[in-house]
Protein backbone atom coordinates (compact mmCIF):
# COMPACT_ATOMS: atom_id res chain seq x y z
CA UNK A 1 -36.70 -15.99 88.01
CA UNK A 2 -34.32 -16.03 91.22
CA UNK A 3 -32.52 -19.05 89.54
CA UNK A 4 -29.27 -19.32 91.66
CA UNK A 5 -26.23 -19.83 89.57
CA UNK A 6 -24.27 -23.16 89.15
CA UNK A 7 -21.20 -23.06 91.21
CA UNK A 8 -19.03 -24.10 88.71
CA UNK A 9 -19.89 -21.14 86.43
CA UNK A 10 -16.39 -19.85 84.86
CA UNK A 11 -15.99 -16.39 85.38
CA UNK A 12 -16.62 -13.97 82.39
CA UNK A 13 -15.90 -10.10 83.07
CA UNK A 14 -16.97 -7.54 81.17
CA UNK A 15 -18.42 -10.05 78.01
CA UNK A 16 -21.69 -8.46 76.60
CA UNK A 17 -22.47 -12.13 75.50
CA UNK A 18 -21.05 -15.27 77.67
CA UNK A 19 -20.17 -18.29 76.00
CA UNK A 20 -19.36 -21.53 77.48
CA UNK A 21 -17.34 -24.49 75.65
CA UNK A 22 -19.10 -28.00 75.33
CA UNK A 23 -16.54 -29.48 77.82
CA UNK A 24 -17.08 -26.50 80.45
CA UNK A 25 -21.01 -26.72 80.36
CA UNK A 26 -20.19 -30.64 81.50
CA UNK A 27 -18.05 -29.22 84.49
CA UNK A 28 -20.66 -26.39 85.87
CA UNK A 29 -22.81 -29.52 86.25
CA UNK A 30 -26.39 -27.22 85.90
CA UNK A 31 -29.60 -28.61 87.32
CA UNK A 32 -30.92 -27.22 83.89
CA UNK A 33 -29.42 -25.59 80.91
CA UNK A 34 -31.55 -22.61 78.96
CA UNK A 35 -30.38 -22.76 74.94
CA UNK A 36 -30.70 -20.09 72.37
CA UNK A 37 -29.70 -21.74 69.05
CA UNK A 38 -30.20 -22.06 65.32
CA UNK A 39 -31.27 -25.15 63.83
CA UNK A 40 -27.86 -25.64 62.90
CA UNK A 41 -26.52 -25.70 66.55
CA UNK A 42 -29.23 -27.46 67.87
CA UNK A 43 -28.02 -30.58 65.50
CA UNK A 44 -24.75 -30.49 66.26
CA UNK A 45 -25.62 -30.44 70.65
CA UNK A 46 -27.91 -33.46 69.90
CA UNK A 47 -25.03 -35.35 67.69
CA UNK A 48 -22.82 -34.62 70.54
CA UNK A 49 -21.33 -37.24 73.03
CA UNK A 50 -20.52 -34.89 75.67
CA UNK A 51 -23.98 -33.13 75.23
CA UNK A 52 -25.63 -36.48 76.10
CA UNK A 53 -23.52 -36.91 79.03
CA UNK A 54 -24.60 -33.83 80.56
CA UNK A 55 -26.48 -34.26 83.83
CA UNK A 56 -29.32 -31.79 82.99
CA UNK A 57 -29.60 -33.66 79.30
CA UNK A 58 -29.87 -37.15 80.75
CA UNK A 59 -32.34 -35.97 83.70
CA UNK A 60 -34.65 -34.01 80.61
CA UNK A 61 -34.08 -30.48 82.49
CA UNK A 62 -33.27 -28.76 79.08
CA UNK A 63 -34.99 -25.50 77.40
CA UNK A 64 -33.85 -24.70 73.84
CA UNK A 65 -35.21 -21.60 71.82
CA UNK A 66 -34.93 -20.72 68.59
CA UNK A 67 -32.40 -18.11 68.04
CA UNK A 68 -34.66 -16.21 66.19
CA UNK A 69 -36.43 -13.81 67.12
CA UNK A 70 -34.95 -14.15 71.09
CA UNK A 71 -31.45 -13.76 69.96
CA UNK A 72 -31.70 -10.29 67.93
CA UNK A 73 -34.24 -9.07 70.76
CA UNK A 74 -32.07 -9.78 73.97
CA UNK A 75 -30.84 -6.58 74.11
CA UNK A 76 -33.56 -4.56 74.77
CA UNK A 77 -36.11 -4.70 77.59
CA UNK A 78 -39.43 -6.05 75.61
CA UNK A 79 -37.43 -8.86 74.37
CA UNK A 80 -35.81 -9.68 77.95
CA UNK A 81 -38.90 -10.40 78.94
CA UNK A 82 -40.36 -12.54 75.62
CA UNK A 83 -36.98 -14.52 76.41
CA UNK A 84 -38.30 -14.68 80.45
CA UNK A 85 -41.48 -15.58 79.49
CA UNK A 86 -40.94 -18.45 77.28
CA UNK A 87 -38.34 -19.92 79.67
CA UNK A 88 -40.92 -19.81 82.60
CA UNK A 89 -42.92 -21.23 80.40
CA UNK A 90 -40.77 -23.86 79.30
CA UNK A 91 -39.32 -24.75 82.95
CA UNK A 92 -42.53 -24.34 84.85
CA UNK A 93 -44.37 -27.25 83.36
């Protein structure tokens, strides 16, 4: 999608799946965050103070999925591109 990366982005080597804290998505300062979560997650970003203090969240530039199916398929090639499609779906309004 030739998204360039934030240039706060902490640096994860050799992690199959990065993760980012609640506190350290607020530093990288995104111009829009992609989600993958379960319902469960989902509630608890939305009940969260530093969530709504996030740049991207106040300015609307925020894609959440469903975890399932995009989570299970992310690690093969037909699912890459499910997850692909429905964020260029999502961000190319």
């Amino acid at each position: 999608m030739k998204l360039p990366q934030p240039t706060n982005m902490p640096e994860q080597d050799n992690i199959t799946l990065p993760t980012v804290t609640m506190e350290g998505l607020s530093e990288i300062d995104a111009d829009h965050i992609i989600v993958i979560a379960t319902e469960s997650d989902k509630a608890d970003l939305i009940a969260s103070s530093v969530w709504s203090e996030i740049r991207a969240v106040k300015e609307g530039n925020v894609t959440i999925l469903n975890a399932s199916p995009y989570f299970s398929q992310a690690y093969n090639p037909i699912g890459r591109e499910l997850i692909l499609e429905s964020v260029k779906d999502a961000v190319i309004k």
